[in-house]
PDB file of N, CA and C in Angstrom:
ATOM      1  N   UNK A   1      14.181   0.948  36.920  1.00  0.00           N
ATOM      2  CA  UNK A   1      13.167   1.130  35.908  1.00  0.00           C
ATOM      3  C   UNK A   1      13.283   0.007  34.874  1.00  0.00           C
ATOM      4  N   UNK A   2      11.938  -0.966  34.248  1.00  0.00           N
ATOM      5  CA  UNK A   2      12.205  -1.903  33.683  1.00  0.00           C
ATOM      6  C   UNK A   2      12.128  -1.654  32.452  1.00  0.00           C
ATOM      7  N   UNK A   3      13.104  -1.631  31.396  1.00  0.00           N
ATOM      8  CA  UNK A   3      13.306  -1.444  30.121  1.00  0.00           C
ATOM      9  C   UNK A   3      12.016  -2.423  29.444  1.00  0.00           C
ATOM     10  N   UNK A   4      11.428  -1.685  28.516  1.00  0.00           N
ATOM     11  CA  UNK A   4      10.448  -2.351  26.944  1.00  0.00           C
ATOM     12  C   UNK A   4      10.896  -2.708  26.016  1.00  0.00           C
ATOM     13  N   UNK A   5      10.845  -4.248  25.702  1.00  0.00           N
ATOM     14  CA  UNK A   5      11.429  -4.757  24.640  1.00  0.00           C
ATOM     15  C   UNK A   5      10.366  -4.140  23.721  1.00  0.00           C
ATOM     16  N   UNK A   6      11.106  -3.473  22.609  1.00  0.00           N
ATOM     17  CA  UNK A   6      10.187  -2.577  21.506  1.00  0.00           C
ATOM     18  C   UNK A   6       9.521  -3.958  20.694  1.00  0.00           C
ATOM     19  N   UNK A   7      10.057  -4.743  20.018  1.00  0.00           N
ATOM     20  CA  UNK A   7       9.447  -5.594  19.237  1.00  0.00           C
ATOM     21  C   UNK A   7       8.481  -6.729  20.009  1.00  0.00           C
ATOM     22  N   UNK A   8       8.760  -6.855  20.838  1.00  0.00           N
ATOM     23  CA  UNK A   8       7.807  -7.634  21.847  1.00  0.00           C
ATOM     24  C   UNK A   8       6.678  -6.887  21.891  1.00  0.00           C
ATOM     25  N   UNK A   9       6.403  -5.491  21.995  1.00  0.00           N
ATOM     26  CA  UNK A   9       5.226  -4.405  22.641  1.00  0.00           C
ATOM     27  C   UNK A   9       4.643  -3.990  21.116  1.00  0.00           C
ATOM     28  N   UNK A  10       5.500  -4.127  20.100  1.00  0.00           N
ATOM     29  CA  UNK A  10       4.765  -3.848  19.075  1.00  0.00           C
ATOM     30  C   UNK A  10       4.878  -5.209  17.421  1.00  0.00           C
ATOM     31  N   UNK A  11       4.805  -6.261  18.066  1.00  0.00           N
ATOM     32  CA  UNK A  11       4.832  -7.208  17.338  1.00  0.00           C
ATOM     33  C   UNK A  11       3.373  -7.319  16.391  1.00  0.00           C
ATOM     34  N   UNK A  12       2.189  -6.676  16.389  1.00  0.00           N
ATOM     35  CA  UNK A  12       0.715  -6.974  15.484  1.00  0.00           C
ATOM     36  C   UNK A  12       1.227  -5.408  14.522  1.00  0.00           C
ATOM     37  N   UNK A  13       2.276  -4.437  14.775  1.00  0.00           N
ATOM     38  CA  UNK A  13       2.204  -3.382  13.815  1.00  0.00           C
ATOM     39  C   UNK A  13       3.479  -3.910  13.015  1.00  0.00           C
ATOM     40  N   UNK A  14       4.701  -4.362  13.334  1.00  0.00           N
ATOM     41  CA  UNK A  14       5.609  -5.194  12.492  1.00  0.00           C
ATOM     42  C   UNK A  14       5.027  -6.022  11.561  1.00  0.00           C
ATOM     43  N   UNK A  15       4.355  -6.882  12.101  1.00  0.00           N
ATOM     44  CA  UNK A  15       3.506  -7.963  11.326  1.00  0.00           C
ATOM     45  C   UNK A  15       2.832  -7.197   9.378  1.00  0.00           C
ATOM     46  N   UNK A  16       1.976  -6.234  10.226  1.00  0.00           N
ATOM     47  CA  UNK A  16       1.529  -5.460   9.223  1.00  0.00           C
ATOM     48  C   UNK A  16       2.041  -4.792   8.574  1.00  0.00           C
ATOM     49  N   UNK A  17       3.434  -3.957   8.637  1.00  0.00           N
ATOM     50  CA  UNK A  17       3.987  -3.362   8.118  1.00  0.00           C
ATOM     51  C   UNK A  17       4.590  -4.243   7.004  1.00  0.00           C
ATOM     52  N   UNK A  18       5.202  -5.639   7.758  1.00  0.00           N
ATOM     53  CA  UNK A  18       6.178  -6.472   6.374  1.00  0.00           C
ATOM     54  C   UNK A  18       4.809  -7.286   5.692  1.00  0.00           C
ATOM     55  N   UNK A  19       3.642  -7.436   6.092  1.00  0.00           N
ATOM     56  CA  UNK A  19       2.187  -7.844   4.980  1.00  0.00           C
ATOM     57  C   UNK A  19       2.563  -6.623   4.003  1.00  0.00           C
ATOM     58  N   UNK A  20       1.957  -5.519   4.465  1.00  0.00           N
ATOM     59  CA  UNK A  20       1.636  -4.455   3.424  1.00  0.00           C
ATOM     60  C   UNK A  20       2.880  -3.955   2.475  1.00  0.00           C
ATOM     61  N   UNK A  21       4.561  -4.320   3.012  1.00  0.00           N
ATOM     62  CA  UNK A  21       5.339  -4.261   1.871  1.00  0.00           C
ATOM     63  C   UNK A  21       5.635  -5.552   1.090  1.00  0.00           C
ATOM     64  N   UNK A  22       5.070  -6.580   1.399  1.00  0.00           N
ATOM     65  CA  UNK A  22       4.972  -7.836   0.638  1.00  0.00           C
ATOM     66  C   UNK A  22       3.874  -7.503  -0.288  1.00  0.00           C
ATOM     67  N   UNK A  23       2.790  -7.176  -0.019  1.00  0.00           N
ATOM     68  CA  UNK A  23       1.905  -6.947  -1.189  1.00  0.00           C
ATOM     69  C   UNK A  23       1.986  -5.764  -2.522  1.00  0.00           C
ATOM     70  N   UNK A  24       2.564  -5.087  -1.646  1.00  0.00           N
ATOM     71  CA  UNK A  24       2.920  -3.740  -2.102  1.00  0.00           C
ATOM     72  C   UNK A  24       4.090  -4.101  -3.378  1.00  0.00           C
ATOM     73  N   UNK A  25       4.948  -5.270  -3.254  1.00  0.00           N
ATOM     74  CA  UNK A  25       5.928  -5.841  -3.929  1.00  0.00           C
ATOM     75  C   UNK A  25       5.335  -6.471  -5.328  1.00  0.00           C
ATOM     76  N   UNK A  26       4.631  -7.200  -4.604  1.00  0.00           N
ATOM     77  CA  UNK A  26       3.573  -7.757  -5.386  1.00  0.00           C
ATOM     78  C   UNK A  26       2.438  -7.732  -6.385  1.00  0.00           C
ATOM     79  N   UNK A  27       2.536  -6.029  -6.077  1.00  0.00           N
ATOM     80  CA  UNK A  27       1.358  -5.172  -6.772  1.00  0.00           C
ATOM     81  C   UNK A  27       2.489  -4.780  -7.912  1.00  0.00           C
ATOM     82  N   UNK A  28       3.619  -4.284  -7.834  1.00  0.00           N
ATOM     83  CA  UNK A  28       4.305  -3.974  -8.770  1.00  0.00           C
ATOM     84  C   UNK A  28       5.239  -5.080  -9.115  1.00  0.00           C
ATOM     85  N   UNK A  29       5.581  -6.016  -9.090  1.00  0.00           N
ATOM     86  CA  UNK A  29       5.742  -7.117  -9.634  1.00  0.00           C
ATOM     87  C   UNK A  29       5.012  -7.304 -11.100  1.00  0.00           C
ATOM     88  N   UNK A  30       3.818  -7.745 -10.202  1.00  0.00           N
ATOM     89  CA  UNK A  30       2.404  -7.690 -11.464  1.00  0.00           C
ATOM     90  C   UNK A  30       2.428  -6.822 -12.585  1.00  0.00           C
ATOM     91  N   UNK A  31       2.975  -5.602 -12.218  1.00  0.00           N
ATOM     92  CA  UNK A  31       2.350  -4.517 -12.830  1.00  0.00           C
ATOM     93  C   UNK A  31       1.167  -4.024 -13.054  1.00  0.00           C
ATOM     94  N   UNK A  32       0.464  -4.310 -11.971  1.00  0.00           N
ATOM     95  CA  UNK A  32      -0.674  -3.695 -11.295  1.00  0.00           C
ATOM     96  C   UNK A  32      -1.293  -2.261 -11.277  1.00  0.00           C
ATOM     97  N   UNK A  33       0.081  -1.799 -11.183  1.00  0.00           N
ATOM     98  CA  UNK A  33       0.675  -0.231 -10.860  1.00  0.00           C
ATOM     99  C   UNK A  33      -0.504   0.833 -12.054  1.00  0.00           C
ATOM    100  N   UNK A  34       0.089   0.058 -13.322  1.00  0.00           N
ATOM    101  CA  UNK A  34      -0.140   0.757 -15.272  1.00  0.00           C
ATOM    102  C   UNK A  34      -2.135   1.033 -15.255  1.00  0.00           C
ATOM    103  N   UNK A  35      -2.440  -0.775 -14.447  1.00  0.00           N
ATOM    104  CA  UNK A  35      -3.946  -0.603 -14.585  1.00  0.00           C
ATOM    105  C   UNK A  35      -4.753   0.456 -13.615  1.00  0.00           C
ATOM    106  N   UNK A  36      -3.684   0.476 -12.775  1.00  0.00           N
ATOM    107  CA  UNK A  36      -4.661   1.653 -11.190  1.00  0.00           C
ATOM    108  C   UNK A  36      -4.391   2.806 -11.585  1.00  0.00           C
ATOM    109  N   UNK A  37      -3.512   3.225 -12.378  1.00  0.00           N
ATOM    110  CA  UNK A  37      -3.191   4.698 -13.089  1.00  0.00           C
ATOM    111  C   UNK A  37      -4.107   4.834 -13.741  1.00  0.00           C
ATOM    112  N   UNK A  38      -4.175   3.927 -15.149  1.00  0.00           N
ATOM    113  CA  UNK A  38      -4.955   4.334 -15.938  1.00  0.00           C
ATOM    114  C   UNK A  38      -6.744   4.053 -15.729  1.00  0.00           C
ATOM    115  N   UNK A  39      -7.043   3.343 -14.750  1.00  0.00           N
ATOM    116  CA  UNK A  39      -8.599   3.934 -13.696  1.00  0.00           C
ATOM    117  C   UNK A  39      -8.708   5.214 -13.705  1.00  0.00           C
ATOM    118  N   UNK A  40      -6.990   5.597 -12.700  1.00  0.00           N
ATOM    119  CA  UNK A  40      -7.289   6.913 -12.132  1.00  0.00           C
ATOM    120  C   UNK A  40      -7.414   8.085 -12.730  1.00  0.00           C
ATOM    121  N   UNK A  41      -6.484   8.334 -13.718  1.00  0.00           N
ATOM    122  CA  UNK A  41      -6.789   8.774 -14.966  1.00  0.00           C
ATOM    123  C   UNK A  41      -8.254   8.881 -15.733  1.00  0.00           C
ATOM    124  N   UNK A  42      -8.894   7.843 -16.037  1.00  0.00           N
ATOM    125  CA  UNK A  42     -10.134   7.860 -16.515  1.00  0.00           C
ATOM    126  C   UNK A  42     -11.110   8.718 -16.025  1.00  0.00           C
ATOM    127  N   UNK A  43     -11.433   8.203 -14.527  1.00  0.00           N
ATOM    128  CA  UNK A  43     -12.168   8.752 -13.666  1.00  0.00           C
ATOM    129  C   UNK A  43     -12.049  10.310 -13.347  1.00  0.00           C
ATOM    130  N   UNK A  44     -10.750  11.061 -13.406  1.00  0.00           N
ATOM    131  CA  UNK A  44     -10.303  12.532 -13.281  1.00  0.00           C
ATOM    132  C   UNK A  44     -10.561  12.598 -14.415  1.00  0.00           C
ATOM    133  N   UNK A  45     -10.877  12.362 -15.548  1.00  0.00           N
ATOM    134  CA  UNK A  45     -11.535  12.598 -16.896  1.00  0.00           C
ATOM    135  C   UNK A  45     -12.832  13.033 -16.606  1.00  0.00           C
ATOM    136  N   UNK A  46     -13.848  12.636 -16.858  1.00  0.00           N
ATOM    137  CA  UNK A  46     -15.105  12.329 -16.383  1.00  0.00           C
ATOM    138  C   UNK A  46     -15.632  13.098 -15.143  1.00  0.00           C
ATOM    139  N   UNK A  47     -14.657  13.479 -14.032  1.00  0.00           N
ATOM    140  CA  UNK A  47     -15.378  14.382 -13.433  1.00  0.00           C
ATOM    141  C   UNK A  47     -15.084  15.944 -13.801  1.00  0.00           C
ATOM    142  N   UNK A  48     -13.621  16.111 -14.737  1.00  0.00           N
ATOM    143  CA  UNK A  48     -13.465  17.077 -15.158  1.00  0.00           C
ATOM    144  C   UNK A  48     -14.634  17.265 -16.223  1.00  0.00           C
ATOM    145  N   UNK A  49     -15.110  16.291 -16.997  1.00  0.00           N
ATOM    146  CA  UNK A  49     -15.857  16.450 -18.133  1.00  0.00           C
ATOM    147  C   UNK A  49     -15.265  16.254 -19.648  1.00  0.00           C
ATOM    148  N   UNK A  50     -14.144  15.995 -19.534  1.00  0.00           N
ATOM    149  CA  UNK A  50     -13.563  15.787 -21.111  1.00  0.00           C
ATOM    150  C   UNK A  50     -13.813  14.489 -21.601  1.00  0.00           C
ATOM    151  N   UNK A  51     -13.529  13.369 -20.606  1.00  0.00           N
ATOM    152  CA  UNK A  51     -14.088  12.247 -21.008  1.00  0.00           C
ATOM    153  C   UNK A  51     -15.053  11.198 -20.902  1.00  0.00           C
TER     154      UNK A  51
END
């Protein structure tokens, strides 16, 4: 039975995985993080109705 090199068969989902924790680094680096809260925040305002 011929053994599957795992990283060979899944080399385009590795790829993506170390993109999306490079950016992900990057987003909080920035501090990116403070401004997407306080969107999210806003917006759960507003549909609650308080703000």
């Amino acid at each position: 039975m011929k053994q599957k090199n795992i990283f060979h068969s899944n080399w385009i989902t590795v790829l993506l995985l170390v993109i999306g924790v490079i950016f992900l680094s990057l987003g909080i680096w920035r501090e990116e993080y403070a401004i997407v809260m306080s969107k999210a925040i806003n917006i759960c305002l507003e549909c609650i109705g308080i703000g």
